[in-house]
Structure formats: C-alpha cells, structure tokens
N, C-alpha and C. Protein backbone atom coordinates (compact mmCIF):
# COMPACT_ATOMS: atom_id res chain seq x y z
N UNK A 1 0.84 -1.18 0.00
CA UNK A 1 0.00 0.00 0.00
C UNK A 1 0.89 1.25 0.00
N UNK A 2 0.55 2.10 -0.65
CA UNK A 2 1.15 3.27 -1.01
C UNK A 2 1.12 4.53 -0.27
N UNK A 3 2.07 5.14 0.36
CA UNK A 3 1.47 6.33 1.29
C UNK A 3 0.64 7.67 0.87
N UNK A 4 -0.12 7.92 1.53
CA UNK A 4 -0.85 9.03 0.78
C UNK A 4 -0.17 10.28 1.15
N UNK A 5 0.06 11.48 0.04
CA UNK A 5 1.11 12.56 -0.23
C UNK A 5 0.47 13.07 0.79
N UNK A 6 1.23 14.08 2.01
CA UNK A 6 0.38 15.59 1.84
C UNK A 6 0.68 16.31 1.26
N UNK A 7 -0.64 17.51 1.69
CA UNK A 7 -1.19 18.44 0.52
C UNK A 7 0.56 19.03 0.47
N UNK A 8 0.91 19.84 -0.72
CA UNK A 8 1.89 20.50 -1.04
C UNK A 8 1.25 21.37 -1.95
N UNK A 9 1.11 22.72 -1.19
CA UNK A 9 0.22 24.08 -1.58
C UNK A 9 0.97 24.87 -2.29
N UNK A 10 2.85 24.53 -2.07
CA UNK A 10 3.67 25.06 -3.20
C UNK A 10 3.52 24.07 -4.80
N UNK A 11 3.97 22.86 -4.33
CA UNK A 11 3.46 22.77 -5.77
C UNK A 11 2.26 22.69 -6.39
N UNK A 12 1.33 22.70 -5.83
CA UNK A 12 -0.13 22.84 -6.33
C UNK A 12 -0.04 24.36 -7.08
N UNK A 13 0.62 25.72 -6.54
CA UNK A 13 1.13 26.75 -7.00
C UNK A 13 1.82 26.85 -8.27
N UNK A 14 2.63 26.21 -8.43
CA UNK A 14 3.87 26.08 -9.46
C UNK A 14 3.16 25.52 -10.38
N UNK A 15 2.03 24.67 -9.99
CA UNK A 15 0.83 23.76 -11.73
C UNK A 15 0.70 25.19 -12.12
N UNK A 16 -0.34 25.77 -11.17
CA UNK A 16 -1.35 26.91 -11.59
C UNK A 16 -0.67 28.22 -12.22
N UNK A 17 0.93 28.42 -11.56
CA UNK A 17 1.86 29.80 -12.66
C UNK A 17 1.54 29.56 -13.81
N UNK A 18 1.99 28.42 -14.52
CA UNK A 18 2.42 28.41 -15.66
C UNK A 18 0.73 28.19 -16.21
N UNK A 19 -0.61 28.42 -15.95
CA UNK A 19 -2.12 28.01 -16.11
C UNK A 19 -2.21 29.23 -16.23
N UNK A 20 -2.26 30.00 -15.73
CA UNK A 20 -3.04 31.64 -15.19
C UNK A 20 -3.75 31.59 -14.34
N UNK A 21 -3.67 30.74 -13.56
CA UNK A 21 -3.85 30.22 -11.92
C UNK A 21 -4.59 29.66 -11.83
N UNK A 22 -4.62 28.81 -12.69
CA UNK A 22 -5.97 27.81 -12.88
C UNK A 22 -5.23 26.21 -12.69
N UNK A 23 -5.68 25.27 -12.09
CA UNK A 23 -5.27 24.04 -12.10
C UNK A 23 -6.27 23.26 -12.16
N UNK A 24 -6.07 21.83 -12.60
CA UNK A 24 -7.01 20.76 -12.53
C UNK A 24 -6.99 19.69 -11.77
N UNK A 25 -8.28 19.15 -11.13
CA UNK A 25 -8.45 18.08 -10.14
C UNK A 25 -7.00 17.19 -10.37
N UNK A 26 -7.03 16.64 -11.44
CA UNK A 26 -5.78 15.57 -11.48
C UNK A 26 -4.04 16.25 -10.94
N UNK A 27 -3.93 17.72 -11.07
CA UNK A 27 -2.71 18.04 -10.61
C UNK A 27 -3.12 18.17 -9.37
N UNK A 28 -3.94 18.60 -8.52
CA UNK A 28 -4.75 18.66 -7.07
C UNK A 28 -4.13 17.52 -6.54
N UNK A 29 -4.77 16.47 -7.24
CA UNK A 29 -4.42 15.38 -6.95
C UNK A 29 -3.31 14.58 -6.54
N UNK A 30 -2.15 15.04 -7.55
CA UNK A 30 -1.04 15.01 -7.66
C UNK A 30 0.05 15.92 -6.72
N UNK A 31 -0.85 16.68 -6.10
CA UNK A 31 0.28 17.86 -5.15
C UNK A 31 -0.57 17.41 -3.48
N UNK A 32 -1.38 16.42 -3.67
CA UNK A 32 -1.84 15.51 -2.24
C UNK A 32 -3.00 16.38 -1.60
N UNK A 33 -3.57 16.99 -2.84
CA UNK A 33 -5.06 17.32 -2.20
C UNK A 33 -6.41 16.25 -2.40
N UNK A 34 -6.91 15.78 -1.34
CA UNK A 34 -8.11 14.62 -1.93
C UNK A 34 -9.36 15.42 -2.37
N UNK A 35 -10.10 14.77 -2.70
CA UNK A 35 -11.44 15.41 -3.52
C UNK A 35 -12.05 15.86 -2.22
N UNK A 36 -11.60 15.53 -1.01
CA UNK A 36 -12.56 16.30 0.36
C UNK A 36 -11.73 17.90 0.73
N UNK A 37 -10.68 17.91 0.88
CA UNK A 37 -9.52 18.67 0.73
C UNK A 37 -9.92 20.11 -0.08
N UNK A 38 -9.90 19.32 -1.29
CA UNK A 38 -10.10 20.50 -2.36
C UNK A 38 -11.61 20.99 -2.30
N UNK A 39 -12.57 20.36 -1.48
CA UNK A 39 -13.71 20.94 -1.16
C UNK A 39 -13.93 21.81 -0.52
N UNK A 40 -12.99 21.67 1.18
CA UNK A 40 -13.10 22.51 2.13
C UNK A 40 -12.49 23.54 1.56
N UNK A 41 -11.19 24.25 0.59
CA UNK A 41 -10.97 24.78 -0.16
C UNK A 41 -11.79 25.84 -1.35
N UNK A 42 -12.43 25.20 -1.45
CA UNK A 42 -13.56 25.60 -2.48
C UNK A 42 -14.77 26.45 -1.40
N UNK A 43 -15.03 25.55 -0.18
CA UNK A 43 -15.76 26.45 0.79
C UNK A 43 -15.37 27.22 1.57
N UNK A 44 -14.34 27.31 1.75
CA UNK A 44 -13.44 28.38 2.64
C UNK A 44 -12.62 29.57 1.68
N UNK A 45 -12.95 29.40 0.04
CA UNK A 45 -12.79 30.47 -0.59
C UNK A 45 -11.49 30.79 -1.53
N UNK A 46 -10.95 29.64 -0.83
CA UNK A 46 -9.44 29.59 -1.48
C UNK A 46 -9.00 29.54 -2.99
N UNK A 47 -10.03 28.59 -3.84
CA UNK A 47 -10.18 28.21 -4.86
C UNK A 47 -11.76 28.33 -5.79
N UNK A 48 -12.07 28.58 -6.71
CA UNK A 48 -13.07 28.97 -7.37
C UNK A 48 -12.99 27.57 -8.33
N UNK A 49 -14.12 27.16 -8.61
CA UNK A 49 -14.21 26.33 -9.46
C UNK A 49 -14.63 26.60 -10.40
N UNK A 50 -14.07 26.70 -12.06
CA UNK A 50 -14.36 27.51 -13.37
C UNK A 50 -15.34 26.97 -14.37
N UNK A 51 -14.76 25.40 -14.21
CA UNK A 51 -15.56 24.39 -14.84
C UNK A 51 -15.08 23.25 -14.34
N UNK A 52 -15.88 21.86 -14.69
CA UNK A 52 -15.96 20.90 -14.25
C UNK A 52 -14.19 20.41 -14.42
N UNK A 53 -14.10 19.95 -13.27
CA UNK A 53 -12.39 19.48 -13.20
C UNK A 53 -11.41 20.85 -13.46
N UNK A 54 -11.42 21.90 -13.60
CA UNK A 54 -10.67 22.82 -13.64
C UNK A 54 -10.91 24.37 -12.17
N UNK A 55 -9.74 24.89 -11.54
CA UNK A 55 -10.27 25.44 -10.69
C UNK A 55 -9.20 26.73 -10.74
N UNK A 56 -9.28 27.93 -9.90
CA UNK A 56 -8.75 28.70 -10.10
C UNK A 56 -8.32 29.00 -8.82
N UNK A 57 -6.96 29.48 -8.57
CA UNK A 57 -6.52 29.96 -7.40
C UNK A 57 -6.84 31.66 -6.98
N UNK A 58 -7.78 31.98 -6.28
CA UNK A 58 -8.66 33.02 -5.81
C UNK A 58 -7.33 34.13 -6.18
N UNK A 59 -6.71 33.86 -5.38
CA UNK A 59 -5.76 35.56 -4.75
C UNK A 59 -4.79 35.65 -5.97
N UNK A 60 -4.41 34.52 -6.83
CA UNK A 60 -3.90 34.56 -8.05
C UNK A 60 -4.26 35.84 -8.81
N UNK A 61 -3.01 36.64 -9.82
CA UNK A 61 -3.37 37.98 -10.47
C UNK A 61 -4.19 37.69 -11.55
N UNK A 62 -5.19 38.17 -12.32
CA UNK A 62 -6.11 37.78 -13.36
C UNK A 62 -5.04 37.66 -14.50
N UNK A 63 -5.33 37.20 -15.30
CA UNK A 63 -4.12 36.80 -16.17
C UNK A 63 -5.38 37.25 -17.87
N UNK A 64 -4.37 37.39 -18.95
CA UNK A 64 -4.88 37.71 -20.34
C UNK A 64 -5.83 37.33 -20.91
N UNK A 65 -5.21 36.08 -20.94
CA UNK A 65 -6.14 34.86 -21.64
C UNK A 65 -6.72 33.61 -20.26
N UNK A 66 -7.07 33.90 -19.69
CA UNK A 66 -7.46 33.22 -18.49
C UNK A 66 -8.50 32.19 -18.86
N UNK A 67 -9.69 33.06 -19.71
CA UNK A 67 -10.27 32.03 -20.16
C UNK A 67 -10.13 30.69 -21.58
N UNK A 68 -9.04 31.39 -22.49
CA UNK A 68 -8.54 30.37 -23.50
C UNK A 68 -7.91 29.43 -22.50
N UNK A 69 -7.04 29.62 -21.19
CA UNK A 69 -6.13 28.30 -20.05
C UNK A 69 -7.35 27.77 -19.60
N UNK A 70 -8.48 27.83 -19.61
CA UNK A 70 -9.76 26.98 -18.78
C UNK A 70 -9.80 26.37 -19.94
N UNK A 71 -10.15 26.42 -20.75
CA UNK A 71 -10.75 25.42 -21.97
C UNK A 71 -9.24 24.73 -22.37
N UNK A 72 -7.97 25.35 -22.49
CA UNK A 72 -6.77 24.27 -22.69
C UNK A 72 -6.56 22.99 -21.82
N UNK A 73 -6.98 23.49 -20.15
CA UNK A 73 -6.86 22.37 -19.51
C UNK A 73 -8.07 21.66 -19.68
N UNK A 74 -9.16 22.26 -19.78
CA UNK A 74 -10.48 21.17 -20.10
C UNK A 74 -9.88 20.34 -20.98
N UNK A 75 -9.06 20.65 -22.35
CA UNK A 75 -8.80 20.08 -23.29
C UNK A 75 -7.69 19.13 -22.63
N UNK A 76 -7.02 19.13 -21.80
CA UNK A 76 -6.26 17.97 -21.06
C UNK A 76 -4.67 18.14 -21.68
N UNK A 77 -4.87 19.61 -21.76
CA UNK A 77 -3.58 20.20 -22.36
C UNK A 77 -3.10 19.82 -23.95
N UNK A 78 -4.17 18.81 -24.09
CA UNK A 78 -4.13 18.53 -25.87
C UNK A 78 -4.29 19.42 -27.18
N UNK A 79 -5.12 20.76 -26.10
CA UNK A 79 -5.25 21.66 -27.74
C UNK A 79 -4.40 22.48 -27.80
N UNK A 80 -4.22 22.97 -29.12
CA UNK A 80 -3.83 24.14 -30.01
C UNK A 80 -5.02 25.15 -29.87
N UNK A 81 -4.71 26.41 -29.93
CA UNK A 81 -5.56 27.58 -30.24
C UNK A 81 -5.03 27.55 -31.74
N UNK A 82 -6.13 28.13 -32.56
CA UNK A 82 -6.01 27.51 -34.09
C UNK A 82 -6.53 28.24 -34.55
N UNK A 83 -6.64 28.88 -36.57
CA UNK A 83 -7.53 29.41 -37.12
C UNK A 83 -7.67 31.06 -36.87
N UNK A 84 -8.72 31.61 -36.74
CA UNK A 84 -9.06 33.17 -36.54
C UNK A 84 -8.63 33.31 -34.50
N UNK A 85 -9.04 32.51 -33.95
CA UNK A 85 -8.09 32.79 -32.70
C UNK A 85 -6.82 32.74 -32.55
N UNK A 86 -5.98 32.01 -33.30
CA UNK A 86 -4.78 32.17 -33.39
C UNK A 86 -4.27 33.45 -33.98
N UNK A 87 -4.75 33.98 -35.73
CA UNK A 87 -4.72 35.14 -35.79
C UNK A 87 -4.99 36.26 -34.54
N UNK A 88 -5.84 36.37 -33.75
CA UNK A 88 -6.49 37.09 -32.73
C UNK A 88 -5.24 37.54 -31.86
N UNK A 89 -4.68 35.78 -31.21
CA UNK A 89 -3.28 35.72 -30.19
C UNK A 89 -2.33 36.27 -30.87
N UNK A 90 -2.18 36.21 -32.28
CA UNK A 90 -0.58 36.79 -32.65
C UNK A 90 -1.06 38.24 -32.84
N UNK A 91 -1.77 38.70 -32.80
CA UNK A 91 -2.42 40.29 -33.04
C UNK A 91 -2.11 40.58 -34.46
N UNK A 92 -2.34 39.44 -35.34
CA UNK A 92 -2.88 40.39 -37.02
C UNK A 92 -4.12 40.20 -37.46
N UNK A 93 -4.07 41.51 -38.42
CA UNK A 93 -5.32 41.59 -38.56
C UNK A 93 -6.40 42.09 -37.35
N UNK A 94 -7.66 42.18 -38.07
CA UNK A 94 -8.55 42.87 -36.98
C UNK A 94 -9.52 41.72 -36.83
N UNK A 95 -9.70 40.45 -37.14
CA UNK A 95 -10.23 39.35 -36.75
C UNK A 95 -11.16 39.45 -35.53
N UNK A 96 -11.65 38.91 -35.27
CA UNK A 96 -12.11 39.45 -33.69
C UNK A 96 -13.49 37.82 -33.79
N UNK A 97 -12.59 36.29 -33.70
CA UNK A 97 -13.50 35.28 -33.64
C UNK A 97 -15.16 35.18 -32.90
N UNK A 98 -15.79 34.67 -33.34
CA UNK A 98 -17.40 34.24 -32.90
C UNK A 98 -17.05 33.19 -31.74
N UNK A 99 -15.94 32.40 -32.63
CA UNK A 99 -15.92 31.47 -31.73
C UNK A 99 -14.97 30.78 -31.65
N UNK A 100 -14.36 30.32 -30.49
CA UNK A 100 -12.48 29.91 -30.01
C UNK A 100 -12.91 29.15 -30.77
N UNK A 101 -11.64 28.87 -31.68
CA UNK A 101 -10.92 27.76 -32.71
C UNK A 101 -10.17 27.07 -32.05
N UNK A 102 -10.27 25.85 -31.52
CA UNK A 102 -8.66 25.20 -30.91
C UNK A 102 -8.82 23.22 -31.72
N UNK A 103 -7.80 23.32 -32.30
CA UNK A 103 -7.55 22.14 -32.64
C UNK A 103 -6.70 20.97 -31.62
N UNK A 104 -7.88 19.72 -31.81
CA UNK A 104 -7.42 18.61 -31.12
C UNK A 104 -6.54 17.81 -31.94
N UNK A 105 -6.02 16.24 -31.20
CA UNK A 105 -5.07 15.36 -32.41
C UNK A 105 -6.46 15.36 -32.78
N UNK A 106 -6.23 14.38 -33.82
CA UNK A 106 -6.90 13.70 -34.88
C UNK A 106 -7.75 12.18 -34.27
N UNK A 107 -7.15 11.79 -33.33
CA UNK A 107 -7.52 10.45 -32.19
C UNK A 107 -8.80 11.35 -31.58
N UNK A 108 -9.18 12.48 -31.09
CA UNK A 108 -9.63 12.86 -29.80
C UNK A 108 -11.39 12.96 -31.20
N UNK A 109 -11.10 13.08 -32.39
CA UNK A 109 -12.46 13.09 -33.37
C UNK A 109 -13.42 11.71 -32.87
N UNK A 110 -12.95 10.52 -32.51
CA UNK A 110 -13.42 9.74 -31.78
C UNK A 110 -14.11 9.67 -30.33
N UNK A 111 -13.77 10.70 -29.76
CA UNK A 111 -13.86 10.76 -28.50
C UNK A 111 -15.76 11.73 -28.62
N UNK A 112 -16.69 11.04 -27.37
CA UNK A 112 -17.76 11.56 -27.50
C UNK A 112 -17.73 13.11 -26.60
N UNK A 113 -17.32 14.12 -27.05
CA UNK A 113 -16.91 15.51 -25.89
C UNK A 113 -18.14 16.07 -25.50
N UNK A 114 -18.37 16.84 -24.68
CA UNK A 114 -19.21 17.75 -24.29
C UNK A 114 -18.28 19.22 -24.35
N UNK A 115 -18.75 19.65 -25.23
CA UNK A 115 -17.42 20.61 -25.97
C UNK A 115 -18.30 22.06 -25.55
N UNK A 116 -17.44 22.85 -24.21
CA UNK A 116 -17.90 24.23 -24.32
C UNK A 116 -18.48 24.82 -25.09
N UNK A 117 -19.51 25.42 -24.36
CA UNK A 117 -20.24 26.69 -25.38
C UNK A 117 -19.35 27.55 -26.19
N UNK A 118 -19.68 27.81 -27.22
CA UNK A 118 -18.62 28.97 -28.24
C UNK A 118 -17.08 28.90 -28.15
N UNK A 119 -16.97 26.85 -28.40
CA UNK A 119 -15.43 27.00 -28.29
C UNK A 119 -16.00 26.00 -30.06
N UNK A 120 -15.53 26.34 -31.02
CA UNK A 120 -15.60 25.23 -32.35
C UNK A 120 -13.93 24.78 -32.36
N UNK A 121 -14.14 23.10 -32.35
CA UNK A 121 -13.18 22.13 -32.75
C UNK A 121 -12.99 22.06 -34.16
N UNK A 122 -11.38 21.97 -34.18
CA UNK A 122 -11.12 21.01 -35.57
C UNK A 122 -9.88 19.72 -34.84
N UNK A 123 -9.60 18.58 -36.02
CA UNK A 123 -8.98 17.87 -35.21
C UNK A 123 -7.88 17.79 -36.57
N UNK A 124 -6.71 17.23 -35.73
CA UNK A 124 -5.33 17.44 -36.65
C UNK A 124 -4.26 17.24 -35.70
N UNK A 125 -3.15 16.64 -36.63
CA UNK A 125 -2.16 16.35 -35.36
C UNK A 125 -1.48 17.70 -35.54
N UNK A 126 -0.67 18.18 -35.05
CA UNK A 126 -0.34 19.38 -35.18
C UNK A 126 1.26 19.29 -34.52
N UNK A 127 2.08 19.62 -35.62
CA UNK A 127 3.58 18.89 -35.10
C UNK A 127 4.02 20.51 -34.65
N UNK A 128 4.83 19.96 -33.54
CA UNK A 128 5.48 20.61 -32.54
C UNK A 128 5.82 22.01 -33.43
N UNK A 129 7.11 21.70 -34.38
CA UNK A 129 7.50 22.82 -35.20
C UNK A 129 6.08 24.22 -35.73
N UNK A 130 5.01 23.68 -35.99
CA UNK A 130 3.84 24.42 -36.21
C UNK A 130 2.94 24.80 -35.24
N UNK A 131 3.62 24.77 -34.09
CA UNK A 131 3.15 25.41 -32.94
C UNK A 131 4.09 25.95 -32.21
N UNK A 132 3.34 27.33 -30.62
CA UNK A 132 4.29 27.67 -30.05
C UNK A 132 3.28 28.09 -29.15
N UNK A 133 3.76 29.16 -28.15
CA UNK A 133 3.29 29.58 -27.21
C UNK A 133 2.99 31.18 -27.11
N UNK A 134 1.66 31.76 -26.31
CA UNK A 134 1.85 33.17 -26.10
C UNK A 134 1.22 33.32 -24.69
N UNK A 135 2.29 33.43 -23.67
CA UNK A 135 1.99 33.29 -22.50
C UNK A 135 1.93 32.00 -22.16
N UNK A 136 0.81 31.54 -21.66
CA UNK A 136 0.69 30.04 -21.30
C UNK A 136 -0.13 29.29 -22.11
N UNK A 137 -0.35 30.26 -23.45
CA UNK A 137 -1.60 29.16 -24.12
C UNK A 137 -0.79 28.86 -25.51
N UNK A 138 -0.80 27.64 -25.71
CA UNK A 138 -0.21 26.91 -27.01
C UNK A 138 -1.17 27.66 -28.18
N UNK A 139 -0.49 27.55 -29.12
CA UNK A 139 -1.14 28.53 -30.17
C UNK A 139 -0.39 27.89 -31.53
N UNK A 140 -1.14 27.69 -33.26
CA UNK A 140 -0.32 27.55 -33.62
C UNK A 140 0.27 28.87 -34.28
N UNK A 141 1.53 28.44 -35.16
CA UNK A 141 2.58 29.46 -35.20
C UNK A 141 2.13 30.55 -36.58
N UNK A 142 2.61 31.55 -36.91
CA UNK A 142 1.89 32.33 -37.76
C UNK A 142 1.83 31.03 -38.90
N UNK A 143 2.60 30.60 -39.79
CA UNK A 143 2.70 29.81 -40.98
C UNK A 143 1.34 28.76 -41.15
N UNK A 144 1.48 28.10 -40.05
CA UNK A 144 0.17 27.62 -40.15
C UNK A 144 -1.12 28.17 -39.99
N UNK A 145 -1.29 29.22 -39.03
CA UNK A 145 -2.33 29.70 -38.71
C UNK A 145 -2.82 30.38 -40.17
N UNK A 146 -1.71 30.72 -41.14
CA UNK A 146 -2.88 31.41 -42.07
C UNK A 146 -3.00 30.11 -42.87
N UNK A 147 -2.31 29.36 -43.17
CA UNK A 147 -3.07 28.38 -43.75
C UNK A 147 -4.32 26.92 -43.53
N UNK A 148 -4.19 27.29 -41.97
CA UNK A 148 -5.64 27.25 -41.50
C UNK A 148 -6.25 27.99 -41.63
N UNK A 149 -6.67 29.24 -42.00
CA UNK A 149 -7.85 30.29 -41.91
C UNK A 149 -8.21 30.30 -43.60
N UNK A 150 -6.80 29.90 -44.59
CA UNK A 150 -7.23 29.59 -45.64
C UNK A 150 -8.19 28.60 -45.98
N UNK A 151 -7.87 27.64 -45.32
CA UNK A 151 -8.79 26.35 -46.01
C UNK A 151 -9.66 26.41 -44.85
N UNK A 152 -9.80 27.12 -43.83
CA UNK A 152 -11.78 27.56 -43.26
C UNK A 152 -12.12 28.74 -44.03
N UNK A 153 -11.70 29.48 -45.05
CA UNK A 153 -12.47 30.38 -45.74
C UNK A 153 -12.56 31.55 -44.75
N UNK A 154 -11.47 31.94 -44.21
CA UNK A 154 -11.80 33.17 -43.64
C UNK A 154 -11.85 34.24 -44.49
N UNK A 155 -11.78 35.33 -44.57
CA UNK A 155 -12.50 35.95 -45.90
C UNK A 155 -10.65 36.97 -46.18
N UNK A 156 -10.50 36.62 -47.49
CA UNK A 156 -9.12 37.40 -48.19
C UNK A 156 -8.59 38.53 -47.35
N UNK A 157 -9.52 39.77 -47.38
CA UNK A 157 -9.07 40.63 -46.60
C UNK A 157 -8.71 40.03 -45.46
N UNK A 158 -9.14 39.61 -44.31
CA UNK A 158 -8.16 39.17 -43.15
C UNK A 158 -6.79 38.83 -43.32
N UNK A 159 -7.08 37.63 -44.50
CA UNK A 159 -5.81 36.75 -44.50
C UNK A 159 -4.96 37.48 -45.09
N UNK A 160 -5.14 38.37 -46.14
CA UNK A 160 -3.92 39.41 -46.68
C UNK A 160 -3.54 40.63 -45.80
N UNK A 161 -4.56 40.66 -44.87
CA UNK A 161 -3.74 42.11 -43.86
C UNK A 161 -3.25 41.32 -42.84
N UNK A 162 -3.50 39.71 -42.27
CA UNK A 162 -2.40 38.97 -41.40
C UNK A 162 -1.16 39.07 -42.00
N UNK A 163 -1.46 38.79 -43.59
CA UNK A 163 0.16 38.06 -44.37
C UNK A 163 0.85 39.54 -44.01
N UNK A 164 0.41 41.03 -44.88
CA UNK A 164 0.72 41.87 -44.50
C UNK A 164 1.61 41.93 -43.03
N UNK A 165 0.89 42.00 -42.46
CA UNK A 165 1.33 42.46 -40.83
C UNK A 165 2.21 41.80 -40.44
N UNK A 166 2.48 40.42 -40.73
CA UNK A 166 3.55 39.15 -40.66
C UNK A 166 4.60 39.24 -41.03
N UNK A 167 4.61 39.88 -42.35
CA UNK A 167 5.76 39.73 -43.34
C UNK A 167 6.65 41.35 -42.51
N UNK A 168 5.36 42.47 -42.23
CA UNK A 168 6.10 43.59 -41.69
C UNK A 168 6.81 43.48 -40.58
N UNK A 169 6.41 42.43 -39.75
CA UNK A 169 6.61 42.20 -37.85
C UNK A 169 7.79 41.28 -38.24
N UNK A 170 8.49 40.25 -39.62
CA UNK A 170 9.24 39.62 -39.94
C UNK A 170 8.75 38.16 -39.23
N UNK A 171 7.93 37.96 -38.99
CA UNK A 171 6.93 37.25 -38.49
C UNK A 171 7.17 35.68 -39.12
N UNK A 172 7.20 36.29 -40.67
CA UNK A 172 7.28 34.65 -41.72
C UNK A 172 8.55 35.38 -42.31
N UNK A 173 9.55 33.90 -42.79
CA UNK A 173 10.55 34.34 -43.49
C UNK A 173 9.91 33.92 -45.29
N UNK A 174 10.59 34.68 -45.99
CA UNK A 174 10.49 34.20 -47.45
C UNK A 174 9.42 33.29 -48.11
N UNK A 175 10.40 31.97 -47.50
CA UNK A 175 9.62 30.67 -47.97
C UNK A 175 8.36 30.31 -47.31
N UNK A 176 8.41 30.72 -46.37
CA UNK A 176 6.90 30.39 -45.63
C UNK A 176 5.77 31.36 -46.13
N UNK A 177 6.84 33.02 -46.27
CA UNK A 177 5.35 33.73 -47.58
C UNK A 177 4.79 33.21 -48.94
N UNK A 178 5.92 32.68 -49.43
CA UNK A 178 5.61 31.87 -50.72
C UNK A 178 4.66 30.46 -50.63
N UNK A 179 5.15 29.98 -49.73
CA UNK A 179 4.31 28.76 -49.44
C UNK A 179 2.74 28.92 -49.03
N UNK A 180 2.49 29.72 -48.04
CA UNK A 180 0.82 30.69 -48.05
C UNK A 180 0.72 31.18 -48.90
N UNK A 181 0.87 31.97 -50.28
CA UNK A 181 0.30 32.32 -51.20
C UNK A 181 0.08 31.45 -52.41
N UNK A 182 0.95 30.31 -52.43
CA UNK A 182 0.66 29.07 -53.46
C UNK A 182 -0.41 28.33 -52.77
N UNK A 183 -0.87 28.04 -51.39
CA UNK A 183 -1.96 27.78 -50.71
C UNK A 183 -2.55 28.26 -50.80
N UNK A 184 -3.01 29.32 -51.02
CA UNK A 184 -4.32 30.51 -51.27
C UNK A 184 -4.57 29.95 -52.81
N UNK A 185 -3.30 30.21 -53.57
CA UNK A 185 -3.71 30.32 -55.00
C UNK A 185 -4.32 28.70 -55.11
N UNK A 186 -4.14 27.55 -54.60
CA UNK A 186 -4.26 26.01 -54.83
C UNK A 186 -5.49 26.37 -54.14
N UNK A 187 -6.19 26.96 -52.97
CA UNK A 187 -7.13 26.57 -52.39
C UNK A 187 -8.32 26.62 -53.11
C-alpha cells in the first residue's frame, strides 16, 4: 500500500503559474489534495471552481487569456488555439473570432466531448515545429495559422492584412510567404 502525499500548496502553486492560476483536479491530486480537501478549499474560498475538473486559485493575479487556459486544460492540455483565434493571439489583422478555434489530435475526433459553449473544434495532429506559445496558451505558429484560416475560408481581406502584418513584424521568413500564397492560390 502506497502512502498518501500531503497536501503540497507550493506545488499545487507552481501547476497553476504556468495556467493563469488555474489548475485541474488531477494536478490537485497530484500535489496531495483529496477530492474532500479541495472541497473545504472551495468552501473556505481559497479556490473557485471555473468548470468541471478545472479550478482557479482566488488571490492569483487575473491573467490575459485566463479564459482560453480553462478550456486548454479542459482540453487535457491537448489543444492548439487555431484558425481566426490564433490570428487574434498573434495580433494580425482585426479578426475578432465568434468562436475559439482550438484544434485537437486527430484520435480525440473519436472521442464523444461535451465541448464548451462557443469553443468550435477542428482535429489534426499538429507537429510541434507548427506550434508555439503566447503566454501560457499553445497557439499555432503564424505559418500555419494562415493556412488554416485559408482552407476555413476566412474571408481574403483578413488573410492578406495577417500576411501583411507578418511579413512587416518579420513574423514569416520568405519561404513560408511563398508557401501561403501558393496555398491561397491552390485553395
């Protein structure tokens, strides 16, 4: 039989930095809080619960994207922010999404989700190199992101004042501009 952890409120801390102070039952779990634990917690004010299995550390500073890190960990740290939200995170263009874009693998299309209100899925494996980070939320990287917004039909003007703004910020080198505009022209 295995000893049971105690709680460790520093590292339960150190999940939630790199979250925007948000952590989930399973790291709770993992830093030796039990599901009774993290209750009295929850009633004594310490912690806010955001959504199911995800929680927020109260006195924590509000953070940017606070709510894209609730739906990443819902996503079990599997998604990408993708598409016109990704445009949104890298700030080109004036985009301004209906609705979070975050792409899952391609395995998780199987999976039966109960998928947040006004978050739309796509699924795709999405290799490391075509992704990155802004703050704490995975995002993919400009190159792909416009050629995701190409083949969802986001409408030209966007995608030519992203390429614009990209190519000005040095954002894409050369070949990666050439490669989005033979994708536009093929699409």
């Amino acid at each position: 039989m295995t000893a049971v952890q105690a709680p460790n409120w520093d590292r339960l801390f150190e999940a939630a930095i790199g979250q925007e102070g948000h952590f989930t039952t399973q790291q709770a779990a993992e830093a030796g809080y039990s599901p009774q634990l993290l209750a009295k917690y929850l009633k004594n004010g310490r912690v806010v619960r955001v959504r199911r299995g995800v929680y927020r550390i109260v006195h924590f500073p509000a953070g940017e994207h606070e709510d894209l890190a609730t739906l990443w960990l819902w996503s079990e740290k599997a998604g990408v922010f993708s598409h016109e939200t990704a445009l949104m995170l890298h700030e080109l263009s004036d985009v301004l999404p209906r609705k979070v874009n975050m792409t899952l693998p391609q395995d998780w299309a199987k999976r039966r989700l109960r998928v947040p209100e006004g978050v739309l899925l796509h699924y795709d494996d999405i290799e490391k190199d075509d992704q990155g980070d802004i703050g704490a939320i995975p995002v993919t990287n400009v190159r792909r992101t416009l050629i995701d917004c190409i083949d969802a039909h986001v409408s030209f003007e966007h995608i030519d004042a992203a390429l614009r703004q990209a190519t000005a910020r040095k954002l894409l080198d050369e070949r990666d501009q050439k490669a989005i505009r033979a994708h536009a022209r093929d699409a």
